[in-house]
N, C-alpha and C. Protein backbone atom coordinates (compact mmCIF):
# COMPACT_ATOMS: atom_id res chain seq x y z
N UNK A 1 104.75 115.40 56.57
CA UNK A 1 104.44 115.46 57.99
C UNK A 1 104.02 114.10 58.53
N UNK A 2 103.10 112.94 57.82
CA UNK A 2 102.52 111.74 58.22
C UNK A 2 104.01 110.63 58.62
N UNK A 3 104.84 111.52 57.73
CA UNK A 3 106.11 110.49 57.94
C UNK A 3 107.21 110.94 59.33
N UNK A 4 106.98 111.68 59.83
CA UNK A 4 107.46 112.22 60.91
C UNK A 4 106.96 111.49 62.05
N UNK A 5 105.26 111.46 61.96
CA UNK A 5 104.67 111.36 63.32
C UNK A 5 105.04 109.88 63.37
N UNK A 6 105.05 108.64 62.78
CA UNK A 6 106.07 107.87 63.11
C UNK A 6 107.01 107.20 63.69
N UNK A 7 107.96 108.14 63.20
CA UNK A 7 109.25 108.49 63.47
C UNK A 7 109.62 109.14 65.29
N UNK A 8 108.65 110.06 65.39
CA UNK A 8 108.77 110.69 66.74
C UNK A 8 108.23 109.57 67.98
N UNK A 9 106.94 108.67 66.94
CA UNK A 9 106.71 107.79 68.01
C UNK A 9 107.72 106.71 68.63
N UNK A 10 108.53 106.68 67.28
CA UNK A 10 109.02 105.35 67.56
C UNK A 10 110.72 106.27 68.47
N UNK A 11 110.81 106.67 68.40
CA UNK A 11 111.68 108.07 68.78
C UNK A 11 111.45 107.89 70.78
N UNK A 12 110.19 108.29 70.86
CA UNK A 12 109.59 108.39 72.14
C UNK A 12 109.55 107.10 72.96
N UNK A 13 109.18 105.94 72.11
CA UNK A 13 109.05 105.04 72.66
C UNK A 13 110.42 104.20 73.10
N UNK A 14 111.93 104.25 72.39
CA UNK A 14 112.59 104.21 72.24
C UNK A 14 113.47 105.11 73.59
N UNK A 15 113.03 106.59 73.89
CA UNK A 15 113.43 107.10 75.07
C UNK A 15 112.66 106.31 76.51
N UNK A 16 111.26 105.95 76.22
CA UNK A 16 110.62 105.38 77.48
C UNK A 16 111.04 104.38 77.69
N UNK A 17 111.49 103.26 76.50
CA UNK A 17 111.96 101.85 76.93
C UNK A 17 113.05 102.05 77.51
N UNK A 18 114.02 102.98 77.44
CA UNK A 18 115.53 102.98 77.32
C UNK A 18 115.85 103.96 79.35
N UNK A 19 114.73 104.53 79.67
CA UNK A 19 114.40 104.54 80.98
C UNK A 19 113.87 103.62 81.69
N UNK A 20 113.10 102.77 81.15
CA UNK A 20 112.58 101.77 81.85
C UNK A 20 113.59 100.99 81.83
N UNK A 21 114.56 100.58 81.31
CA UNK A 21 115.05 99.07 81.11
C UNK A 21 116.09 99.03 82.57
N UNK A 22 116.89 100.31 83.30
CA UNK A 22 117.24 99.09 84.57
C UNK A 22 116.20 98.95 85.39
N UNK A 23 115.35 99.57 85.79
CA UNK A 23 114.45 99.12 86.08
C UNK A 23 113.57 98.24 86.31
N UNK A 24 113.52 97.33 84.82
CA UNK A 24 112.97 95.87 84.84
C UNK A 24 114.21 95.23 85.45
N UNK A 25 115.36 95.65 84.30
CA UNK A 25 116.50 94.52 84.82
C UNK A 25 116.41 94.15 86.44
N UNK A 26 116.40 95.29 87.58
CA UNK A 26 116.72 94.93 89.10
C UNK A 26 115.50 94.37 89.37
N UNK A 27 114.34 94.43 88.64
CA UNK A 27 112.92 94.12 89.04
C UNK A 27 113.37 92.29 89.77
N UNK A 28 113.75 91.88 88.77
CA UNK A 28 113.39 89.99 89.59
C UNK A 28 115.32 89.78 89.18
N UNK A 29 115.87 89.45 90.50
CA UNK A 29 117.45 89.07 90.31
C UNK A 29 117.06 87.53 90.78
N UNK A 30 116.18 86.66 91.05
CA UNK A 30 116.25 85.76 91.56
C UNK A 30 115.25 84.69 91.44
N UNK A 31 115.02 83.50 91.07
CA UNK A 31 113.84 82.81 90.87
C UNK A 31 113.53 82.39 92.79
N UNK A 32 112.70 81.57 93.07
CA UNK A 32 112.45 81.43 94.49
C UNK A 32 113.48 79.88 94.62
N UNK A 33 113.20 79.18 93.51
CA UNK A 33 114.21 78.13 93.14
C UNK A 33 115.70 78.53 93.51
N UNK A 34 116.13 79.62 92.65
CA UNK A 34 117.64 79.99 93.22
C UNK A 34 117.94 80.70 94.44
N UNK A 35 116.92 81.20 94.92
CA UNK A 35 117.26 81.35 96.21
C UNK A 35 117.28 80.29 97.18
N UNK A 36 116.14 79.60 97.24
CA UNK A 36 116.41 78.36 98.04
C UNK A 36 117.43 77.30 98.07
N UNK A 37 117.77 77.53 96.68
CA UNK A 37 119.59 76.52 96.42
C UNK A 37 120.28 77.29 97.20
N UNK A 38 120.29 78.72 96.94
CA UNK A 38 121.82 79.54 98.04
C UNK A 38 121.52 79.28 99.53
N UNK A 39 120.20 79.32 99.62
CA UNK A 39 120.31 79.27 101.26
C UNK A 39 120.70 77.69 101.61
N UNK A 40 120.26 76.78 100.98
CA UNK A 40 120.43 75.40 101.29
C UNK A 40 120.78 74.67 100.13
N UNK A 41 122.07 74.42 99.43
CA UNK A 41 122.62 74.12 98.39
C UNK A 41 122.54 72.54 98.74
N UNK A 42 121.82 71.95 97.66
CA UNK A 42 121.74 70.03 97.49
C UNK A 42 120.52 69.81 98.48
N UNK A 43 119.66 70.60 99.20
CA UNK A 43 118.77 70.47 100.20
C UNK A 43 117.51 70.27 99.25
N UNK A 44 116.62 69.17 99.77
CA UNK A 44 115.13 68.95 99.84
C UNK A 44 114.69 69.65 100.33
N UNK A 45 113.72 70.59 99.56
CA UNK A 45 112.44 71.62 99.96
C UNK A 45 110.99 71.00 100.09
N UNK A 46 110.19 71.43 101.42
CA UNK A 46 109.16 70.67 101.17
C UNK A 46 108.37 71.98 101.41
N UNK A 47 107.26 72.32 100.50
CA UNK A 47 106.53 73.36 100.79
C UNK A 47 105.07 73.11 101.59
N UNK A 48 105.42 73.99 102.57
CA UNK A 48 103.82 73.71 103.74
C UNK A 48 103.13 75.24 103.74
N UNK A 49 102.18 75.03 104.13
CA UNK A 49 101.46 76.08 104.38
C UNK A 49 100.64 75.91 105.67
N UNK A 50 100.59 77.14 106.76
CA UNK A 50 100.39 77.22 108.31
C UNK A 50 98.84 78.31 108.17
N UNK A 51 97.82 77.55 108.79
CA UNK A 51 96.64 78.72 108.60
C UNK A 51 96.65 79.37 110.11
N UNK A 52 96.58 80.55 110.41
CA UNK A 52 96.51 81.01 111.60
C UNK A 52 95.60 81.15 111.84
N UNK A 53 95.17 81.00 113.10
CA UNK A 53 93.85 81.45 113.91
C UNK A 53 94.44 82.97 114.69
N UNK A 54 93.05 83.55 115.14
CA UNK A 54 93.06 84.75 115.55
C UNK A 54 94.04 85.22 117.01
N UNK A 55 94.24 83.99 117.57
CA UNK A 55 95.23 83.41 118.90
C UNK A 55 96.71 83.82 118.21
N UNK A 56 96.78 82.87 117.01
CA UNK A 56 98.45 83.13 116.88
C UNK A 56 98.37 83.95 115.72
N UNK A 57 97.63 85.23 115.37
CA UNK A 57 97.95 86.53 114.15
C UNK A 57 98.11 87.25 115.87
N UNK A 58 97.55 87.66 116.75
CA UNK A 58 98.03 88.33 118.16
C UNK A 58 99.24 87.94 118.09
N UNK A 59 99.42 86.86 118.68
CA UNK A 59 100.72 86.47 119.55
C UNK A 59 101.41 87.21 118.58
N UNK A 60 101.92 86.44 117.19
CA UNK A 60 102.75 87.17 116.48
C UNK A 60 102.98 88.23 116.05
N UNK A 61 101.78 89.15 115.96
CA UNK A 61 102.08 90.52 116.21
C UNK A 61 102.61 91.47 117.31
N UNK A 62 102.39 90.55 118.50
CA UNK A 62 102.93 91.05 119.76
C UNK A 62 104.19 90.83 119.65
N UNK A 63 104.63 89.84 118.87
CA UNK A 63 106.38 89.30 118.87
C UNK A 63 106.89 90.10 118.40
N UNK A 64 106.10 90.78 117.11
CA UNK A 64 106.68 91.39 115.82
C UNK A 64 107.46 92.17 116.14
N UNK A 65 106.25 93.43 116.97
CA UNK A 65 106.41 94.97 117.00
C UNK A 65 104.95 95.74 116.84
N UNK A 66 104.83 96.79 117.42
CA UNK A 66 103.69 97.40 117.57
C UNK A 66 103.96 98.13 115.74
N UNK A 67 104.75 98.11 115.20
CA UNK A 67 105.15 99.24 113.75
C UNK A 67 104.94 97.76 112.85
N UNK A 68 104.74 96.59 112.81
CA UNK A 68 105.46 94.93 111.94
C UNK A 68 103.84 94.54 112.04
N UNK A 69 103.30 95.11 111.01
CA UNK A 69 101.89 94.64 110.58
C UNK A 69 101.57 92.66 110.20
N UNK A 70 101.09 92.35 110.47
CA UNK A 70 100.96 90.91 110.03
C UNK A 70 99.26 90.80 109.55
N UNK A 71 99.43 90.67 107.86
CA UNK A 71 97.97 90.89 107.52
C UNK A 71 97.27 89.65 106.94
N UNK A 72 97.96 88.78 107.62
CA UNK A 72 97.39 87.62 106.88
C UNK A 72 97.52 86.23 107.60
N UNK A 73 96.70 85.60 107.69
CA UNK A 73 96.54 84.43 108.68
C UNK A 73 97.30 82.90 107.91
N UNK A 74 97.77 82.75 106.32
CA UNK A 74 97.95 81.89 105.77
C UNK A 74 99.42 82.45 105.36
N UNK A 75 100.14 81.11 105.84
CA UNK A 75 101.90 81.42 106.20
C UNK A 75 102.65 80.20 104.82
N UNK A 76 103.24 80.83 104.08
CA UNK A 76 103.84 79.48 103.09
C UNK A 76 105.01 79.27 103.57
N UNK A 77 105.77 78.53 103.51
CA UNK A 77 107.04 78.15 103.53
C UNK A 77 107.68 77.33 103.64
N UNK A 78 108.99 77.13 103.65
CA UNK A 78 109.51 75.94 102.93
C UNK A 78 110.79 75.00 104.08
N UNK A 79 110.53 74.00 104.11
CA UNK A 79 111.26 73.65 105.12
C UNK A 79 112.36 72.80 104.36
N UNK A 80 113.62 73.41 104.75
CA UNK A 80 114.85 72.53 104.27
C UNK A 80 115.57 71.28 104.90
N UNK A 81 115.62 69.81 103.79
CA UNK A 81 115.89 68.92 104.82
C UNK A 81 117.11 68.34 103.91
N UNK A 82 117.36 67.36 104.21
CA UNK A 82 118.90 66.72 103.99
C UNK A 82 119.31 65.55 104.65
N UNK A 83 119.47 64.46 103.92
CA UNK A 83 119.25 63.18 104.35
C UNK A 83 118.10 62.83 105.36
N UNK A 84 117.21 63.30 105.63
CA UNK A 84 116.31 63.39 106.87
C UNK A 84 116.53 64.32 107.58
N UNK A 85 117.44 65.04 107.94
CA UNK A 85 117.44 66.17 109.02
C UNK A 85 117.22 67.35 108.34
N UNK A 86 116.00 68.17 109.32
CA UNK A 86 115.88 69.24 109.00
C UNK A 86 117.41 69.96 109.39
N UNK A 87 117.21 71.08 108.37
CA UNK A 87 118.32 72.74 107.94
C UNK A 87 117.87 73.81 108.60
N UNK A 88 117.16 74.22 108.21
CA UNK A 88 115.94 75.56 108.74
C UNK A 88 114.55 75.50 107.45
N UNK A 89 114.23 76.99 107.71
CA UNK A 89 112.52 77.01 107.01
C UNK A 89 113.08 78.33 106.55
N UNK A 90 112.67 78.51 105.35
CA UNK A 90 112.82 79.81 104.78
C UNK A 90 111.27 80.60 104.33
N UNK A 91 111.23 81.44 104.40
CA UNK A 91 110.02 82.64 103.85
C UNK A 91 110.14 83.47 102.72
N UNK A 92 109.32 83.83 102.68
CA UNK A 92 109.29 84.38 101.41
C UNK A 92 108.52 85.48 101.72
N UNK A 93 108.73 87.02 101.73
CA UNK A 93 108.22 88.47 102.67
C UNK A 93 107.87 89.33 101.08
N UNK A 94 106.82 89.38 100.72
CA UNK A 94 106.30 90.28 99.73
C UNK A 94 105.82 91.57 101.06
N UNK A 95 106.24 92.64 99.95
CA UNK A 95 105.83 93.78 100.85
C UNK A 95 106.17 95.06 100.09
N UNK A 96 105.32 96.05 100.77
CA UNK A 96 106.12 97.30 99.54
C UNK A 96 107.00 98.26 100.21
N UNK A 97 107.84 99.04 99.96
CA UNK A 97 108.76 99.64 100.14
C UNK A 97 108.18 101.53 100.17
N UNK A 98 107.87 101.63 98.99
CA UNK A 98 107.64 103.21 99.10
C UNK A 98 106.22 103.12 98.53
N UNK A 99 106.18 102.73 96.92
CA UNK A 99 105.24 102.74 96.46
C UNK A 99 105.22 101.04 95.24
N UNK A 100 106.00 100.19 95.44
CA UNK A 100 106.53 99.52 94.76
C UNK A 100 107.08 97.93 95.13
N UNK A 101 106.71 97.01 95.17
CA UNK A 101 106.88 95.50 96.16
C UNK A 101 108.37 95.54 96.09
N UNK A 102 108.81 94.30 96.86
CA UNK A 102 110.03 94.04 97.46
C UNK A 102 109.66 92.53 97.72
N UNK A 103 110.30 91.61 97.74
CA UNK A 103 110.42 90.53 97.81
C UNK A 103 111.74 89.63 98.66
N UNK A 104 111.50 89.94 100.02
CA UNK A 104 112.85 89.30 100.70
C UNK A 104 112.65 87.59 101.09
N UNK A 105 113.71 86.56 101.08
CA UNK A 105 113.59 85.58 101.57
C UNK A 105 114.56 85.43 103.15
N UNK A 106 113.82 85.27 103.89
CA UNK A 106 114.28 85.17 105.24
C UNK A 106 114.69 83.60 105.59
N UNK A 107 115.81 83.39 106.00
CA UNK A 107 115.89 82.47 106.60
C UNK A 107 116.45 81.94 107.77
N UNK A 108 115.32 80.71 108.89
CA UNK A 108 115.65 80.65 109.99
C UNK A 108 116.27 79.32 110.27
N UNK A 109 117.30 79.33 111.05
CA UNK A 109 117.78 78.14 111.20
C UNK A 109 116.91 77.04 112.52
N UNK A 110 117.45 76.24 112.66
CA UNK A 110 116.82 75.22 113.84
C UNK A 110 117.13 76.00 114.96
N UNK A 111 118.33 77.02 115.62
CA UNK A 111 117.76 77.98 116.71
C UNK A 111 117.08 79.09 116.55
N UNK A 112 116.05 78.71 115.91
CA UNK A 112 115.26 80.11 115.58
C UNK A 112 115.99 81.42 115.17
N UNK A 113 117.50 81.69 114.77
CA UNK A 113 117.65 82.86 114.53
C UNK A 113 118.09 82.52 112.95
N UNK A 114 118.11 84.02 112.74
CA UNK A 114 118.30 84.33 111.08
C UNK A 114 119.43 84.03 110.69
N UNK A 115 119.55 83.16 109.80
CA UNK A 115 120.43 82.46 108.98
C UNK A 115 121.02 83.23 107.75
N UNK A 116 119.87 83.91 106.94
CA UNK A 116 120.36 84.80 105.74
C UNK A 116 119.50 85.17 105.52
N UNK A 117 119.33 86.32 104.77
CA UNK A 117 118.00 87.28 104.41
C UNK A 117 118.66 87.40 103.34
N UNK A 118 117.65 87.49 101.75
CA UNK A 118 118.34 87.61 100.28
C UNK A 118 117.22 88.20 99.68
N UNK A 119 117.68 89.48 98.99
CA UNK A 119 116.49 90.06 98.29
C UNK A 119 116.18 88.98 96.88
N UNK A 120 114.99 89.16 96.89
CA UNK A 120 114.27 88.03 95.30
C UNK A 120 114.15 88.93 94.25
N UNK A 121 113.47 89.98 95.18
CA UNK A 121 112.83 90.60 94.16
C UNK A 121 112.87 92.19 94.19
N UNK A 122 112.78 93.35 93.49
CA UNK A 122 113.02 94.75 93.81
C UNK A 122 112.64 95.39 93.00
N UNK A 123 111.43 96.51 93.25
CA UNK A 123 110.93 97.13 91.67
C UNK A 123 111.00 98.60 92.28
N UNK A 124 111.47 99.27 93.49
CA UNK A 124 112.12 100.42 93.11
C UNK A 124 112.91 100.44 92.42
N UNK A 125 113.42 101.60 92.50
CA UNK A 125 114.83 102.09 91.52
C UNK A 125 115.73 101.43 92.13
N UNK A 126 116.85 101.39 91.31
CA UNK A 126 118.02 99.75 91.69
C UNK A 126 118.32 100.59 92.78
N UNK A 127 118.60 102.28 92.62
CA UNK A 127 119.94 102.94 93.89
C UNK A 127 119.46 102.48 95.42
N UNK A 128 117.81 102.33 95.84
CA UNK A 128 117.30 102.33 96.75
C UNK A 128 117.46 101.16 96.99
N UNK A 129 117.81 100.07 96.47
CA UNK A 129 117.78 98.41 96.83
C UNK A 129 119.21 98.11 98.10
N UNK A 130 118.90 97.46 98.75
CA UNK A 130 119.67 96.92 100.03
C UNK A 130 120.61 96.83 99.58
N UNK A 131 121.91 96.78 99.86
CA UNK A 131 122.87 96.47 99.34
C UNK A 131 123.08 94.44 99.87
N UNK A 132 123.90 93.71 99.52
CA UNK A 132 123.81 92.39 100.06
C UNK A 132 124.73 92.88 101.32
N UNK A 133 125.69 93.27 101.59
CA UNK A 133 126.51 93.87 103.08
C UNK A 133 125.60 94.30 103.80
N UNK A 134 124.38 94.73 103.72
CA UNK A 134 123.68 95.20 104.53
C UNK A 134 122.57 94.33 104.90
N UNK A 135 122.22 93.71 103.93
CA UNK A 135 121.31 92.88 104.32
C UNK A 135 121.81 91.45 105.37
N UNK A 136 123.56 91.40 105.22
CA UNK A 136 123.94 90.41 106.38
C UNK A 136 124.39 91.04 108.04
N UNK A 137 123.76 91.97 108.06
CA UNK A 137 124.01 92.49 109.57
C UNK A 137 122.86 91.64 110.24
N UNK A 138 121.42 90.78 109.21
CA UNK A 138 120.57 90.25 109.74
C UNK A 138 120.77 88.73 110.70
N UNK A 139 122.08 88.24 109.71
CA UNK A 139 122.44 87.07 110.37
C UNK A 139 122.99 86.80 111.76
N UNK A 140 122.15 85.38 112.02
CA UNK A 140 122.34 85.16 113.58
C UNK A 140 121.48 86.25 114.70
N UNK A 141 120.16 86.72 113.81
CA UNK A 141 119.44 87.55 115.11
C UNK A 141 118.36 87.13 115.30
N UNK A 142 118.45 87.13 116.44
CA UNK A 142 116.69 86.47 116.54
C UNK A 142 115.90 87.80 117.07
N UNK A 143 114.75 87.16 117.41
CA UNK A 143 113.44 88.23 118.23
C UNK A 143 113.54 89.13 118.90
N UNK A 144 114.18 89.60 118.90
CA UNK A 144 114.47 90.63 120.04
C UNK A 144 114.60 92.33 119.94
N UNK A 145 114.82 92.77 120.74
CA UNK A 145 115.00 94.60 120.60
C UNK A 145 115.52 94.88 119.64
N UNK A 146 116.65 94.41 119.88
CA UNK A 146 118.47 94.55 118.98
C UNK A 146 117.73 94.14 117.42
N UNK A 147 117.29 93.67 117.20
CA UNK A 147 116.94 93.21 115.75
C UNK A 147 115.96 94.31 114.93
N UNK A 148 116.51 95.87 115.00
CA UNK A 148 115.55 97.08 114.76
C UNK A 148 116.93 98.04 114.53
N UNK A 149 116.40 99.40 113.47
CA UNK A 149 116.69 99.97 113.53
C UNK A 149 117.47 101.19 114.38
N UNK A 150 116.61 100.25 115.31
CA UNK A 150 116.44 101.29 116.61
C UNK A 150 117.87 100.52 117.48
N UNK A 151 118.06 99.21 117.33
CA UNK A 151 119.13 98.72 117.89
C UNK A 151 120.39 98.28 116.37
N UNK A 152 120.81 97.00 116.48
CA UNK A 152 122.05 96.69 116.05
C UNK A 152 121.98 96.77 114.57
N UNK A 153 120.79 97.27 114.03
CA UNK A 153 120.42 97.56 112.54
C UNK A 153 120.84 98.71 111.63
N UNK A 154 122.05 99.18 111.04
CA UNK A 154 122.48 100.20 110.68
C UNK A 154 121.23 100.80 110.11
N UNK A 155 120.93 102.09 109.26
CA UNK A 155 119.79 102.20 108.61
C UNK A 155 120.79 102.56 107.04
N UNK A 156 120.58 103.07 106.49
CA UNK A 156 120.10 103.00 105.02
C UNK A 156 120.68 104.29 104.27
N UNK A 157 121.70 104.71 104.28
CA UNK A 157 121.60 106.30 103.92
C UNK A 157 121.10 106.51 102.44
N UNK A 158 120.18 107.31 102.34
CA UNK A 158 119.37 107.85 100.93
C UNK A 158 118.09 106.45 100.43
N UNK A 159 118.00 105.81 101.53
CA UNK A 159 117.36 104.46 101.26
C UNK A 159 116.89 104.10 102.67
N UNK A 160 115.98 105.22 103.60
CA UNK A 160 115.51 104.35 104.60
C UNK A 160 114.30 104.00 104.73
N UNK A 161 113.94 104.37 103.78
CA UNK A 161 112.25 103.47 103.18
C UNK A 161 112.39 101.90 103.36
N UNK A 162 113.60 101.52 102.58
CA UNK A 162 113.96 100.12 102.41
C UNK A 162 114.32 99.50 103.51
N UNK A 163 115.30 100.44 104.03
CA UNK A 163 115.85 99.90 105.08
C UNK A 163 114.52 99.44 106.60
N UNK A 164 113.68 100.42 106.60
CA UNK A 164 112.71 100.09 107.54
C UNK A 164 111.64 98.91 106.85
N UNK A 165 111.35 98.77 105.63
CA UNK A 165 111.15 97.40 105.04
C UNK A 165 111.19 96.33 105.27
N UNK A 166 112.55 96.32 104.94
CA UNK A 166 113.61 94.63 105.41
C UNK A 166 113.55 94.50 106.88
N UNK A 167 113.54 95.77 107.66
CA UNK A 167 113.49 95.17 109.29
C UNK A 167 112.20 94.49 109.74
N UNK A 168 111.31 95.31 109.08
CA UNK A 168 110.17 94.89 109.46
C UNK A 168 109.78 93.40 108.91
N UNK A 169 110.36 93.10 107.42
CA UNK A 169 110.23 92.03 106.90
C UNK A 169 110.54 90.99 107.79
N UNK A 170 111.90 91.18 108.26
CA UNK A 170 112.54 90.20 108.76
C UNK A 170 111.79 89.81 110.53
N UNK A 171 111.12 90.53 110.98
CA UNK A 171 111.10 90.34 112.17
C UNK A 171 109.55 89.72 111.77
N UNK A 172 109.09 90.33 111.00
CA UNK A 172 107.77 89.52 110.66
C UNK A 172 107.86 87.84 110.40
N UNK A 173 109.02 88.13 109.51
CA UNK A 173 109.38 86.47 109.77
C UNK A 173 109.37 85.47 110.68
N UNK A 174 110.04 86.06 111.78
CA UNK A 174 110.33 85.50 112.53
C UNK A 174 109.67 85.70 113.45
N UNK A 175 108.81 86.60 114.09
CA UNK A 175 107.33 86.43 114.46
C UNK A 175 106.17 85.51 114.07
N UNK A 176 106.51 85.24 112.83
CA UNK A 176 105.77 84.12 112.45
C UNK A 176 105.97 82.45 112.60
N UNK A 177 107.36 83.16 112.82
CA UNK A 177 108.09 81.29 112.56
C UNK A 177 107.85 80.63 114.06
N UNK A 178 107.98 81.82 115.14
CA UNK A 178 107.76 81.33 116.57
C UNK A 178 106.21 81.10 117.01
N UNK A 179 105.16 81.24 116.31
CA UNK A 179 103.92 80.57 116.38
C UNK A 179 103.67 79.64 115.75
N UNK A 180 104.50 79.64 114.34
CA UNK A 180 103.56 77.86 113.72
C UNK A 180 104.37 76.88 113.51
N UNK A 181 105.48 76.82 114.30
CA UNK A 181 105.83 75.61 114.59
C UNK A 181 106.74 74.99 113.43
N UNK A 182 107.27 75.62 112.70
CA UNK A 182 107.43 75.14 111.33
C UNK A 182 107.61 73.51 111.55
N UNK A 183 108.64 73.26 112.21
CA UNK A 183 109.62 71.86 112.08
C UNK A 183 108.64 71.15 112.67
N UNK A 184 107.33 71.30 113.44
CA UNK A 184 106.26 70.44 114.54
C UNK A 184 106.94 69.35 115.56
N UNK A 185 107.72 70.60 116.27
CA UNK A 185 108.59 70.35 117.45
C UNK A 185 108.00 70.57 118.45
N UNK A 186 106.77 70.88 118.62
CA UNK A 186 106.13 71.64 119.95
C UNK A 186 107.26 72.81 120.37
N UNK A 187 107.73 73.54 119.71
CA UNK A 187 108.38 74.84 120.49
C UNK A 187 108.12 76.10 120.59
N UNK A 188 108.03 76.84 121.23
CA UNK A 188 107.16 77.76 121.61
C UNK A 188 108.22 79.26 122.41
């Protein structure tokens, strides 16, 4: 019997790893490094960080959406340049989905609209993850109505946990990007 119990463990453990494993696999498809090469391939990254005051966590929540929480006054991100000229500024949107983070990188070009949105990171179950076709309906939108579910944003079938996620991600982004100035253009 001592030689069984063992056996069943290693048995068991062997069924739990063997459920867990796509799981980890979809967990991280992306370092922050390789994402920032796809969005800006041969581009200089310079990483800044924006502290908000209580003036611009409002404003940008007013930009957001009354549903596009903004819980934090300290903004990282990365501004892409190239021979001297700025590219755009990309983000980096930790957030959770159902019960489980998500990791989108948003990116805005020099007219303030969205350039590409690329998942980093995903620790639901893979089926619920964005598809990349879906995640480019984001490109070329800026601030506005249309940039929602509710407008030019397909939703998600069997996945609109996620899908209301990434919208919110993305507009958070870009709620943010129109208060701190990334490029220190004075634009407003």
């Amino acid at each position: 019997m001592a030689i069984l119990r063992p056996a069943r463990a290693i048995a068991a453990a062997a069924v739990v790893a063997a459920s867990l494993a796509p799981a980890v696999a979809s967990a991280q498809t992306l370092t922050q490094d390789e994402a920032l090469e796809l969005a800006f391939p041969s581009a200089d990254f310079e990483r800044r960080t924006a502290y908000l005051d209580e003036e611009m966590l409002s404003s940008a929540a007013r930009r957001a959406a009354p549903d596009v929480p903004i819980e934090t006054g300290v903004v990282t991100y990365y501004v892409a340049r190239s021979g001297g000229q700025s590219l755009g500024v990309a983000y980096f949107d930790v957030h959770r989905v159902r019960t489980l983070p998500e990791v989108l990188m948003v990116v805005v070009g020099l007219d303030d609209r969205i350039l590409r949105v690329e998942s980093v990171s995903f620790h639901e179950p893979p089926e619920y993850r964005a598809p990349v076709g879906w995640l480019r309906q984001f490109s070329d939108g800026g601030l506005d109505e249309d940039l929602s579910l509710k407008g030019r944003i397909a939703n998600i079938t069997g996945a609109t946990l996620t899908a209301g996620a990434a919208s919110r991600a993305v507009r958070r982004s870009l709620a943010l990007h129109s208060v701190i100035d990334p490029l220190g253009e004075g634009r407003e």
